[in-house]
C-alpha atoms as a PDB file:
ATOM      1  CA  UNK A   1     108.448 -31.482 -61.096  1.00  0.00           C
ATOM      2  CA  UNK A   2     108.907 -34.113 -58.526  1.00  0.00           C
ATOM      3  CA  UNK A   3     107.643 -33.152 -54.711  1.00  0.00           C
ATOM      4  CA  UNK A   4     111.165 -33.530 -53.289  1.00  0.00           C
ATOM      5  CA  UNK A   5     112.649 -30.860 -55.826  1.00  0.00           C
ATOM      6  CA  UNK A   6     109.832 -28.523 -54.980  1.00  0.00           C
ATOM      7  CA  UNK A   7     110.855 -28.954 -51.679  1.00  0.00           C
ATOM      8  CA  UNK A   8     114.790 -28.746 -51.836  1.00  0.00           C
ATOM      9  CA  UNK A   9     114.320 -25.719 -54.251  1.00  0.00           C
ATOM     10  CA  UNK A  10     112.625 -23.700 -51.118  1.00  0.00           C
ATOM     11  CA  UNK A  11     114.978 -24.857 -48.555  1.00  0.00           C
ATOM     12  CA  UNK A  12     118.035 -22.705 -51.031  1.00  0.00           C
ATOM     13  CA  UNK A  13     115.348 -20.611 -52.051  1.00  0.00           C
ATOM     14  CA  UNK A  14     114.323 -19.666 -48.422  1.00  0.00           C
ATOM     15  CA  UNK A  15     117.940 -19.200 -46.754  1.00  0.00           C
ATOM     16  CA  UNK A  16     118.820 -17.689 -49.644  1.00  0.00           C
ATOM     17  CA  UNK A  17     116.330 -15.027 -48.876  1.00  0.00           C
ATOM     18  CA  UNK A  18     117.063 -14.755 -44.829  1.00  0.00           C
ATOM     19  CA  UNK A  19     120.725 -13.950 -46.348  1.00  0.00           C
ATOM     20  CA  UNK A  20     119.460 -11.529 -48.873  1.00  0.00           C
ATOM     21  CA  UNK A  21     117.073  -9.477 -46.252  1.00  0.00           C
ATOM     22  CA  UNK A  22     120.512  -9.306 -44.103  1.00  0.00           C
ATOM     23  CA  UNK A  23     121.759  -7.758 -47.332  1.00  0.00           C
ATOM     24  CA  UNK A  24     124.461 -10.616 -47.329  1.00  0.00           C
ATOM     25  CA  UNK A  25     123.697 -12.715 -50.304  1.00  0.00           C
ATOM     26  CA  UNK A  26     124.888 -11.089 -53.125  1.00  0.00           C
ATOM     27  CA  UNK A  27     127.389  -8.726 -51.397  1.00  0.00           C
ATOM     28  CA  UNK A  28     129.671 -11.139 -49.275  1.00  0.00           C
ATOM     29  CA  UNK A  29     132.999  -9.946 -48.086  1.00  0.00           C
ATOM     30  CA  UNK A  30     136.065 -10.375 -50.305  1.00  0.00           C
ATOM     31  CA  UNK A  31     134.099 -12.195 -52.869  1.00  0.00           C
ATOM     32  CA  UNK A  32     135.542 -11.559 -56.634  1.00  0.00           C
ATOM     33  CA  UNK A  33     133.772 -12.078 -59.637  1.00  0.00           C
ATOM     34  CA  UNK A  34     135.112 -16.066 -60.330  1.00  0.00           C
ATOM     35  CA  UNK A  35     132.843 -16.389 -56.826  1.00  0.00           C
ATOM     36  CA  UNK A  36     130.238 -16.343 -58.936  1.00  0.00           C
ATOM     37  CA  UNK A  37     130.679 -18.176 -61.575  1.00  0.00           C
ATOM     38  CA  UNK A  38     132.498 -21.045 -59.755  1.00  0.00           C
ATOM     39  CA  UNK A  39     128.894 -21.208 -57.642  1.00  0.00           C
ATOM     40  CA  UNK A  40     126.968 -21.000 -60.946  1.00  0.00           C
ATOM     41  CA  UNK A  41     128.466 -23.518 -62.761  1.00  0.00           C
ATOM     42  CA  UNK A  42     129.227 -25.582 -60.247  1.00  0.00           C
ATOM     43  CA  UNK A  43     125.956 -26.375 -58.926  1.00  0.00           C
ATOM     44  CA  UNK A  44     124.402 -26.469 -62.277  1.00  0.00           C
ATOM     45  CA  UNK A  45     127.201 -29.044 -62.940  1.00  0.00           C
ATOM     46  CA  UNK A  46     125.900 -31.123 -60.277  1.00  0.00           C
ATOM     47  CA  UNK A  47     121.964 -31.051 -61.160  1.00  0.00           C
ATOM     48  CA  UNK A  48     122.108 -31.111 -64.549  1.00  0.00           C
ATOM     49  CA  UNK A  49     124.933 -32.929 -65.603  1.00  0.00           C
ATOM     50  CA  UNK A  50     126.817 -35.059 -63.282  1.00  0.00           C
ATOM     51  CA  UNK A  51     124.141 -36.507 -60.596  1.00  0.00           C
ATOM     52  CA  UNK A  52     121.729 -37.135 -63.915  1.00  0.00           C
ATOM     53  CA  UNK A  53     124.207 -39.068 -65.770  1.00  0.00           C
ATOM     54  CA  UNK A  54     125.380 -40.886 -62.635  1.00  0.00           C
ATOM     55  CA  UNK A  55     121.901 -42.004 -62.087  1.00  0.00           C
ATOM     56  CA  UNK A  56     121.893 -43.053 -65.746  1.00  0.00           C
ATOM     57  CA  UNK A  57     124.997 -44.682 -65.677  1.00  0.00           C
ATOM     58  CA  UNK A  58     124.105 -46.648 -62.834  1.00  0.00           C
ATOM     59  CA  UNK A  59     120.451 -47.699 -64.261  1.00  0.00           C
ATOM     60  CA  UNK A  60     122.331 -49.128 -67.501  1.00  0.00           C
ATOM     61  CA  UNK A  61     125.159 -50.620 -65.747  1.00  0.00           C
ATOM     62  CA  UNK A  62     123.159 -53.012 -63.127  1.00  0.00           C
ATOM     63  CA  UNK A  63     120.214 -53.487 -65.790  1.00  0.00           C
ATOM     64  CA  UNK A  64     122.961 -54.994 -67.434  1.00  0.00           C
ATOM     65  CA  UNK A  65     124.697 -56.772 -64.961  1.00  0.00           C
ATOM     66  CA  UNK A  66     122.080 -57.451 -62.298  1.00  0.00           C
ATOM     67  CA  UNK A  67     118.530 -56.694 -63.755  1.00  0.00           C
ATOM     68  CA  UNK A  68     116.959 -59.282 -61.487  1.00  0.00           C
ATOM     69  CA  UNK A  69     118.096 -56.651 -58.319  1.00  0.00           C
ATOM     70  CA  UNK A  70     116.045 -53.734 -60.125  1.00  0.00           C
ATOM     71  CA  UNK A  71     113.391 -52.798 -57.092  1.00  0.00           C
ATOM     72  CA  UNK A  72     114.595 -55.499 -54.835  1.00  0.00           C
ATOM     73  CA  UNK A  73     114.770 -53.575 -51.912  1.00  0.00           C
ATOM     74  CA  UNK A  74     111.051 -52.065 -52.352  1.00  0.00           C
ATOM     75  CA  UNK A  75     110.158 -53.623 -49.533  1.00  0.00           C
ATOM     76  CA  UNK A  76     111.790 -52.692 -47.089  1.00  0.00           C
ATOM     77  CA  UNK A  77     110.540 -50.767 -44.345  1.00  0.00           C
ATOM     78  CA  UNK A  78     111.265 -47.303 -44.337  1.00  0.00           C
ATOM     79  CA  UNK A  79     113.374 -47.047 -41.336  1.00  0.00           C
ATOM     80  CA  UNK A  80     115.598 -49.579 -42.410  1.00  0.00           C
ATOM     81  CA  UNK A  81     116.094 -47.911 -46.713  1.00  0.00           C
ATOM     82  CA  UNK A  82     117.092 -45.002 -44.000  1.00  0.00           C
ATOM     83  CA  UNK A  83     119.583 -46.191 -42.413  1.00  0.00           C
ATOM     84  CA  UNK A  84     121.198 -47.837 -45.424  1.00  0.00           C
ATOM     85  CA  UNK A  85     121.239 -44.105 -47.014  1.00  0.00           C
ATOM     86  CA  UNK A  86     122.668 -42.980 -43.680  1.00  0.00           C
ATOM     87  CA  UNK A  87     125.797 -45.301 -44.250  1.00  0.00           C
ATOM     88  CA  UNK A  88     126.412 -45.468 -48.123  1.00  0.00           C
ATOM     89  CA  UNK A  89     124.997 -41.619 -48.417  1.00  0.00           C
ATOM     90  CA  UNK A  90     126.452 -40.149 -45.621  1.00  0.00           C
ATOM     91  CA  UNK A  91     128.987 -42.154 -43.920  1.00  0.00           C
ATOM     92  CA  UNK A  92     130.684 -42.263 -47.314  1.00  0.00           C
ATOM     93  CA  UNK A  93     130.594 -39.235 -47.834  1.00  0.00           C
ATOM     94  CA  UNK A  94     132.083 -38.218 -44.260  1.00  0.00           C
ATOM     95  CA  UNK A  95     135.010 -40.076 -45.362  1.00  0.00           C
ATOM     96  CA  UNK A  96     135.259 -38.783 -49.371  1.00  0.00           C
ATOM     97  CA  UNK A  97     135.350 -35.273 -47.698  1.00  0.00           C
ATOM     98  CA  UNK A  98     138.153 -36.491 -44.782  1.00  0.00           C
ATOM     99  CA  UNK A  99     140.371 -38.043 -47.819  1.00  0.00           C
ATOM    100  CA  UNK A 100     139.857 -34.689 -49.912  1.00  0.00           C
ATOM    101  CA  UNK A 101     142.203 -33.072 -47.029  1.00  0.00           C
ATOM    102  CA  UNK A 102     143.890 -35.637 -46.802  1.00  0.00           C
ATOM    103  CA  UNK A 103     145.353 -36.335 -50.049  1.00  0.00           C
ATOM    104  CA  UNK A 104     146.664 -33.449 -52.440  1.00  0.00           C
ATOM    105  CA  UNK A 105     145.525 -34.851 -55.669  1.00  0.00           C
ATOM    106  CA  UNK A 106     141.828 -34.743 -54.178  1.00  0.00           C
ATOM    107  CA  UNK A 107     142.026 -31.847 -52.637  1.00  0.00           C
ATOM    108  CA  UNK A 108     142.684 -30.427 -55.554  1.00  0.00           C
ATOM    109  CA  UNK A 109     138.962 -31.077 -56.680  1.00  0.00           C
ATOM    110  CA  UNK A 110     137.648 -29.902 -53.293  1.00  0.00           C
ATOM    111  CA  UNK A 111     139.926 -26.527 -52.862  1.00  0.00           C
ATOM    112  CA  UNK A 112     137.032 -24.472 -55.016  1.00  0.00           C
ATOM    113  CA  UNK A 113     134.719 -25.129 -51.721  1.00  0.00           C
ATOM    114  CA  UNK A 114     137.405 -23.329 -49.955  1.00  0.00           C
ATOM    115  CA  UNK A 115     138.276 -20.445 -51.864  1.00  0.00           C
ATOM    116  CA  UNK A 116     135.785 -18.572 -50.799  1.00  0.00           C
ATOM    117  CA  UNK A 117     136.366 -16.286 -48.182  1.00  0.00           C
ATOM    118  CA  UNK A 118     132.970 -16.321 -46.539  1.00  0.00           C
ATOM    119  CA  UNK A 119     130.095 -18.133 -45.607  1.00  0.00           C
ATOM    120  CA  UNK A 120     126.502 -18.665 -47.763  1.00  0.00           C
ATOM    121  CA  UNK A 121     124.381 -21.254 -48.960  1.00  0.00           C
ATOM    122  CA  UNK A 122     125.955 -20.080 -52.384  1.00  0.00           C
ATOM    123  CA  UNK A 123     128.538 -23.190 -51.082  1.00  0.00           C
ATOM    124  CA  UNK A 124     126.583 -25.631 -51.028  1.00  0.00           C
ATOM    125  CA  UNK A 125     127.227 -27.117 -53.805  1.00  0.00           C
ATOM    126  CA  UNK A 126     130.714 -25.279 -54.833  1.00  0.00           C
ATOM    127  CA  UNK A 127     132.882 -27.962 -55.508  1.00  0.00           C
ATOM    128  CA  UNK A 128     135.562 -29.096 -58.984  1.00  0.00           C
ATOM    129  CA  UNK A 129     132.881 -30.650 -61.301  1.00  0.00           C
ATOM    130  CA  UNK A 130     134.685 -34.327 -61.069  1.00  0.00           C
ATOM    131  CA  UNK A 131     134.737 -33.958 -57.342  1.00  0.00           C
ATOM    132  CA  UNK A 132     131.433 -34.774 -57.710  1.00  0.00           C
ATOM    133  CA  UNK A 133     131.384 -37.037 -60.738  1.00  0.00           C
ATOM    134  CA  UNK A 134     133.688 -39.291 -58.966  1.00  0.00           C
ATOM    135  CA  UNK A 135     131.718 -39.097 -55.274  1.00  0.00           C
ATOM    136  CA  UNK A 136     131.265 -42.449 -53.975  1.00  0.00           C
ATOM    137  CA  UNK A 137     127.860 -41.787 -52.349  1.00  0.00           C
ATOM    138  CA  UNK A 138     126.105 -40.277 -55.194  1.00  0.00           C
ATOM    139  CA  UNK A 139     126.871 -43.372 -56.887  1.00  0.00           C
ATOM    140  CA  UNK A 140     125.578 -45.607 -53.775  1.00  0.00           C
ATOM    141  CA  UNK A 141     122.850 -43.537 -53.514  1.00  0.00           C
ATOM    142  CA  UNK A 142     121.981 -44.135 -57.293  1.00  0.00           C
ATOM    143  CA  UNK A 143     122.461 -47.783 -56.666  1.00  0.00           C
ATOM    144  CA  UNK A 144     119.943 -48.008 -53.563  1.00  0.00           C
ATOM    145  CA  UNK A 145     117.575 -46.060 -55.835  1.00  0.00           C
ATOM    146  CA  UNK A 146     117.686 -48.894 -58.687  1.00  0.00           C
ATOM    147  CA  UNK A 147     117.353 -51.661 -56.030  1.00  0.00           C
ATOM    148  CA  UNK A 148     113.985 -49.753 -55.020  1.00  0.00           C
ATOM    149  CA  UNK A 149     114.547 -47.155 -52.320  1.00  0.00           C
ATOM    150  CA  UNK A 150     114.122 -43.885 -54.345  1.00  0.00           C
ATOM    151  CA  UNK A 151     110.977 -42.633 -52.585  1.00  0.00           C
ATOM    152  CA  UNK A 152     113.361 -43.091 -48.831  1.00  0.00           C
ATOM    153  CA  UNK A 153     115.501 -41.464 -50.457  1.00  0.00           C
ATOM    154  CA  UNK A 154     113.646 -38.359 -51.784  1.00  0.00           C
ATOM    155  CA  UNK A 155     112.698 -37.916 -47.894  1.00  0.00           C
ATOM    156  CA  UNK A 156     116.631 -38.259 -47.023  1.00  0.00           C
ATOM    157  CA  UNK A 157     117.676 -36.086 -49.500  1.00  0.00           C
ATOM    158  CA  UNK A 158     114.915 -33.494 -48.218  1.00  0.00           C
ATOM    159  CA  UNK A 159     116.113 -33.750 -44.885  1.00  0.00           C
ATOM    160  CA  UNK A 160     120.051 -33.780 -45.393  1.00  0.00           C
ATOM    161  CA  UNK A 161     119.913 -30.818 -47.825  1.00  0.00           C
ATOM    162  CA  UNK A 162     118.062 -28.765 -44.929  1.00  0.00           C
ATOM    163  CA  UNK A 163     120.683 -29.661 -42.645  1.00  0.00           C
ATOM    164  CA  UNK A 164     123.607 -28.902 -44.990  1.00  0.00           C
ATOM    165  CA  UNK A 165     122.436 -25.510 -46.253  1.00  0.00           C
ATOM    166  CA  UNK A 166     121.912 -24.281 -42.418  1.00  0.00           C
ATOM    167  CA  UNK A 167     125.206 -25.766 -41.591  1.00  0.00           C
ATOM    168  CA  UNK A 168     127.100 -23.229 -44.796  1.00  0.00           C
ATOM    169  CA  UNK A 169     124.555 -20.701 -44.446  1.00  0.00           C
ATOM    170  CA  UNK A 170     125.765 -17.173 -42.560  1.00  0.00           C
ATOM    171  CA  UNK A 171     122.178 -17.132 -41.067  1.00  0.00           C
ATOM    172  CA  UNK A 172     123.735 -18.982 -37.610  1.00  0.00           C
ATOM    173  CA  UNK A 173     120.514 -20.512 -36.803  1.00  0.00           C
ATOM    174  CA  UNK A 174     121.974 -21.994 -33.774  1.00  0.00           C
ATOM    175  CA  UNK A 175     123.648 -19.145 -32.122  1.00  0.00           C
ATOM    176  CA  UNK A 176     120.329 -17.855 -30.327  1.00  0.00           C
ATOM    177  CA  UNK A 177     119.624 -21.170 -28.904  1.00  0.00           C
ATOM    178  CA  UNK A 178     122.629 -21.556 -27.336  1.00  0.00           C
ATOM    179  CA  UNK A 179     122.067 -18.117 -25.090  1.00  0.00           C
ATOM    180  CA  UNK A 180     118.950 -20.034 -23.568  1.00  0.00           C
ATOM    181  CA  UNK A 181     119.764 -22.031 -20.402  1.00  0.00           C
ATOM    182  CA  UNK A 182     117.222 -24.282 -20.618  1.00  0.00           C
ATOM    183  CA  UNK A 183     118.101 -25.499 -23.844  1.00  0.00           C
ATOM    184  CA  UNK A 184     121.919 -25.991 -23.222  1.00  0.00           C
ATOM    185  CA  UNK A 185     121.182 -29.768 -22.648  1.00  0.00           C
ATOM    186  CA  UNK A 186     119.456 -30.382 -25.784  1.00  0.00           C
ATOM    187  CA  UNK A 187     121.919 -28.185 -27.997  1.00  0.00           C
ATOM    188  CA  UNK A 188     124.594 -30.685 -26.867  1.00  0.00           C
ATOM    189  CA  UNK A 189     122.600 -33.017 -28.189  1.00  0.00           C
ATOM    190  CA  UNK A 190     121.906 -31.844 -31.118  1.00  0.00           C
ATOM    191  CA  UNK A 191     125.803 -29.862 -32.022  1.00  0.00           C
ATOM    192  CA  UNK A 192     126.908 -33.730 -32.001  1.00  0.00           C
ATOM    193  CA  UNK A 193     124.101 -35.494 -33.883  1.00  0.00           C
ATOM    194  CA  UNK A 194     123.801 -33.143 -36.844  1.00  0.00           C
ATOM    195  CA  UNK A 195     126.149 -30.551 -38.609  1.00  0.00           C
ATOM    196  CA  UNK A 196     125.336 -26.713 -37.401  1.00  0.00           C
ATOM    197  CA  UNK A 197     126.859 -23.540 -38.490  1.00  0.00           C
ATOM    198  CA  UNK A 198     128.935 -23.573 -35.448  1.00  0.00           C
ATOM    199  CA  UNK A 199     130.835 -26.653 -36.309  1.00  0.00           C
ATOM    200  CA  UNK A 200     130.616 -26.364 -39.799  1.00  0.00           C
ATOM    201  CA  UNK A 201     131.583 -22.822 -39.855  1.00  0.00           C
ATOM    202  CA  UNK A 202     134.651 -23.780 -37.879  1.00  0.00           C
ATOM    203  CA  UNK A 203     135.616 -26.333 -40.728  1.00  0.00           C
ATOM    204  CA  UNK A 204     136.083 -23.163 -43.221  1.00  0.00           C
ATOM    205  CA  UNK A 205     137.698 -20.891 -40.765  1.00  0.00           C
ATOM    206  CA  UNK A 206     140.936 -19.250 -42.259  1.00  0.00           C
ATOM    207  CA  UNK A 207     143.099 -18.895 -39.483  1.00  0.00           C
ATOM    208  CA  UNK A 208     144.198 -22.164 -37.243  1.00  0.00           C
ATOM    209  CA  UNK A 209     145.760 -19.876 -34.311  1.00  0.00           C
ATOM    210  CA  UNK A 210     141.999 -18.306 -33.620  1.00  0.00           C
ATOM    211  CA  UNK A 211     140.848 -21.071 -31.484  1.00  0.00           C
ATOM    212  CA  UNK A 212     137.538 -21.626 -33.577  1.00  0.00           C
ATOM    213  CA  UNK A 213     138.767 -22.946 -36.846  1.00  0.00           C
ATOM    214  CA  UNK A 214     139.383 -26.655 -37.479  1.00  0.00           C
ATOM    215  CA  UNK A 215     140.474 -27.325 -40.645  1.00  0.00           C
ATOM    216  CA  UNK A 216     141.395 -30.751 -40.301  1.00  0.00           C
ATOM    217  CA  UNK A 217     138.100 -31.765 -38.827  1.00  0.00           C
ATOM    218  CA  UNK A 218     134.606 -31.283 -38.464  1.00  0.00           C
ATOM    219  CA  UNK A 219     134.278 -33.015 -41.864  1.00  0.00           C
ATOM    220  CA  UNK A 220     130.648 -34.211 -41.378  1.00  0.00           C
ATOM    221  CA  UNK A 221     128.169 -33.151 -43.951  1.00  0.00           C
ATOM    222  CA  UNK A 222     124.434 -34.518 -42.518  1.00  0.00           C
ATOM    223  CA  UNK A 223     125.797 -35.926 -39.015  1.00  0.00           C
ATOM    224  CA  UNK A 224     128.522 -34.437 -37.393  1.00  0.00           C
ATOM    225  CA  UNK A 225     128.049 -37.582 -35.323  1.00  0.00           C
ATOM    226  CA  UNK A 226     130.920 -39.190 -37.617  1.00  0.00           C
ATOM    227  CA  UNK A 227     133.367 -36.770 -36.473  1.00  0.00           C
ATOM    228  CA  UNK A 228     132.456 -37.351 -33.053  1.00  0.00           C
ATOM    229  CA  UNK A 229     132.852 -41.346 -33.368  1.00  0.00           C
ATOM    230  CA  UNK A 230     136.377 -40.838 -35.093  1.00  0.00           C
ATOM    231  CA  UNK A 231     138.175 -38.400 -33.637  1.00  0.00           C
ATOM    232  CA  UNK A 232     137.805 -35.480 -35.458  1.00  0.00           C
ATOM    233  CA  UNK A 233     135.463 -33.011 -33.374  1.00  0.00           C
ATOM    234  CA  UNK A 234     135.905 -29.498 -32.315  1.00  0.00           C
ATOM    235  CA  UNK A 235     132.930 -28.210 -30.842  1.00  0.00           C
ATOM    236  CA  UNK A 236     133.003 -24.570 -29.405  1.00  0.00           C
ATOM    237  CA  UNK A 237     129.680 -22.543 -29.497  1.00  0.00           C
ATOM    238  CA  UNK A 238     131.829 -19.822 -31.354  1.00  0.00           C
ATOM    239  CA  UNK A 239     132.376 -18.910 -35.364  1.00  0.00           C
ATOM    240  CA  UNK A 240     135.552 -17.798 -36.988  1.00  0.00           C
ATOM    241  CA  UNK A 241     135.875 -14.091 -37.978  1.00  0.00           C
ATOM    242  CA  UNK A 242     136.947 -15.240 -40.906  1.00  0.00           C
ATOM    243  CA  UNK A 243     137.009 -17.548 -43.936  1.00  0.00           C
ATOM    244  CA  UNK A 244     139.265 -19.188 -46.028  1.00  0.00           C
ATOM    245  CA  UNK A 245     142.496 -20.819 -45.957  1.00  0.00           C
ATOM    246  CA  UNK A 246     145.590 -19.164 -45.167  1.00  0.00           C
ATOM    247  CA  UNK A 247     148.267 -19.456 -47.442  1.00  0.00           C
ATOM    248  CA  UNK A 248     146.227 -20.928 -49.832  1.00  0.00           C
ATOM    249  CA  UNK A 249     147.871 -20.083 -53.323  1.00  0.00           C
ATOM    250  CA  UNK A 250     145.482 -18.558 -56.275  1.00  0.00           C
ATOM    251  CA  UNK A 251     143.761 -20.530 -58.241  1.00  0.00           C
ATOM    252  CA  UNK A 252     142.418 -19.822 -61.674  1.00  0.00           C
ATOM    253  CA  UNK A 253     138.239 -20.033 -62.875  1.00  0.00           C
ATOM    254  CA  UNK A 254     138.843 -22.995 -64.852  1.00  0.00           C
ATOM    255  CA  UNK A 255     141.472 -24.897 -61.975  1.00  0.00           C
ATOM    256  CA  UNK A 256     138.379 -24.599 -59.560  1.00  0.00           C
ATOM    257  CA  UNK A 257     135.866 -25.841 -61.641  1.00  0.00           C
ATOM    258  CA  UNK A 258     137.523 -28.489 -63.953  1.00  0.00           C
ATOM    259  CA  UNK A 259     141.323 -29.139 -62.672  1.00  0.00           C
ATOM    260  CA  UNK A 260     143.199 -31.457 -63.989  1.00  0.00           C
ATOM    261  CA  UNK A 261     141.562 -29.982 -67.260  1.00  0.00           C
ATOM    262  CA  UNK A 262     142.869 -26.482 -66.329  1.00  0.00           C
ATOM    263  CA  UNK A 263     146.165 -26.758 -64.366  1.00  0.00           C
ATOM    264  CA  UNK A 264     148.382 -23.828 -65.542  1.00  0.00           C
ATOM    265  CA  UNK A 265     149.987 -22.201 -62.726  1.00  0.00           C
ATOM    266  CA  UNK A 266     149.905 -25.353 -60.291  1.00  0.00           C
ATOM    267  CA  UNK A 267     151.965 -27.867 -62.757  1.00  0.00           C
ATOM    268  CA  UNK A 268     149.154 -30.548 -62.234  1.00  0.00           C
ATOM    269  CA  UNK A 269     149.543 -30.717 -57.969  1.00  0.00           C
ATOM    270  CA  UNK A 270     149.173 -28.699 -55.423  1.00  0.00           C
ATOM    271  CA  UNK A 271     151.764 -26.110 -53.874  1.00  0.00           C
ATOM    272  CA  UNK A 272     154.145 -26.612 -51.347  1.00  0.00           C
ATOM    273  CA  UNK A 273     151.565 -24.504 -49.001  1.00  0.00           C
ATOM    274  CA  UNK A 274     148.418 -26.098 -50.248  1.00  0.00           C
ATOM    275  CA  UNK A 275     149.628 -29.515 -49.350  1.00  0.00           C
ATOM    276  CA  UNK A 276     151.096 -28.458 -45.931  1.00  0.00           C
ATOM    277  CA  UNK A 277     147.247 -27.020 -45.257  1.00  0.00           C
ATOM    278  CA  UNK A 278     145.424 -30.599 -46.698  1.00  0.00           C
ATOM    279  CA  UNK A 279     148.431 -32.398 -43.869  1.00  0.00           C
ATOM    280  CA  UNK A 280     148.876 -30.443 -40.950  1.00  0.00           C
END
């Protein structure tokens, strides 16, 4: 098993622990038994089926087209493989993640992440299994690893996956450092460089009237500094009592893991009161 897997495998492994001591893994509140297997089969989706056969599909597609570019980039230095992950990784993904509220067709394939009515690192990865299949930066990322850049990436991977669990995790890892004073300056730092629970957590809030929750923003996934460069920040030190989305209408096992597949009940779109929640 490569290092990086090892590694990504004890960052779930070890928050999923810190929520299981707090006795808040398994037992979350108003979770139902599709919670579950939405989780389960999502994230297995993504390991084992979709980001494997995106790599593969991308390996045969520019071996075809472009074999010549295979390990071009292998070179570079290591700051600069970075940065070009930071923009076709996570930039792209900033804005994948702004269109899926934007748009009710592809918010259909992102509602399952919102469904839940609570916080873990079980949500990670719960997401419609061709909202990831057809994610722009997964297949950017695949393409930077052909042209040579797959061991920067195994260290940005590492790094954004630590991020991204804190930031869904209900262990608030940030909450005690904001009650020291001495840190204050470098938690504003940080609450607008990188995605925390705080800000995150406010992105899944259910209610829009209890001053915390922003819905229609806080869409960063690594850096929250994309939200902060177009407009779409809330930053407030505080977490939402709850989670969810209000008026949000049912929606069945197989609509949240495969919809357009599945789309009994919904008629192939969203609601009237899912839409006005991916608009307003």
């Amino acid at each position: 098993m490569r290092p990086e897997i090892i590694v990504i495998l004890c960052i779930l492994t070890g928050y999923a622990f810190l929520e299981g001591i707090r006795g808040s893994f398994f037992r979350k509140k108003e979770q139902t038994r599709d919670d579950a297997i939405v989780e389960l089969f999502s994230t297995f989706g993504l390991f084992f089926i979709s980001q494997p056969l995106i790599i593969l599909s991308v390996q045969f597609i520019m071996g075809a087209a472009a074999p010549q570019w295979q390990d071009s980039l292998a070179g570079l230095p290591f700051w600069a493989g970075f940065a070009l992950f930071i923009i076709f990784d996570d930039l792209t993904q900033y804005w994948w993640h702004r269109a899926s509220h934007s748009f009710p067709w592809l918010y259909n394939l992102h509602r399952a992440h919102h469904n839940a009515k609570y916080m873990s690192v079980r949500l990670v990865y719960r997401n419609n299994f061709f909202y990831y299949a057809m994610m722009p930066s997964i297949w950017l990322s695949a393409t930077l690893v052909y042209l040579g850049l797959g061991w920067v990436y195994a260290v940005f991977i590492v790094i954004k996956l630590a991020i991204i669990t804190g930031a869904h995790s209900d262990v608030a890892w940030d909450k005690p450092l904001y009650k020291i004073k001495w840190l204050s300056p470098i938690m504003w730092v940080v609450e607008r460089t990188i995605s925390t629970p705080a800000t995150h957590h406010a992105h899944h809030g259910r209610y829009s009237s209890d001053g915390v929750t922003h819905y229609k923003g806080n869409f960063g996934n690594m850096f929250f500094l994309w939200d902060v460069i177009f407009g779409t920040a809330k930053i407030t030190r505080n977490y939402p009592e709850e989670f969810g989305v209000e008026n949000l209408a049912p929606a069945t096992l197989g609509q949240q893991l495969a919809w357009p597949l599945f789309s009994e009940n919904d008629k192939g779109g969203l609601t009237a009161a899912q839409e006005a929640n991916t608009r307003n």
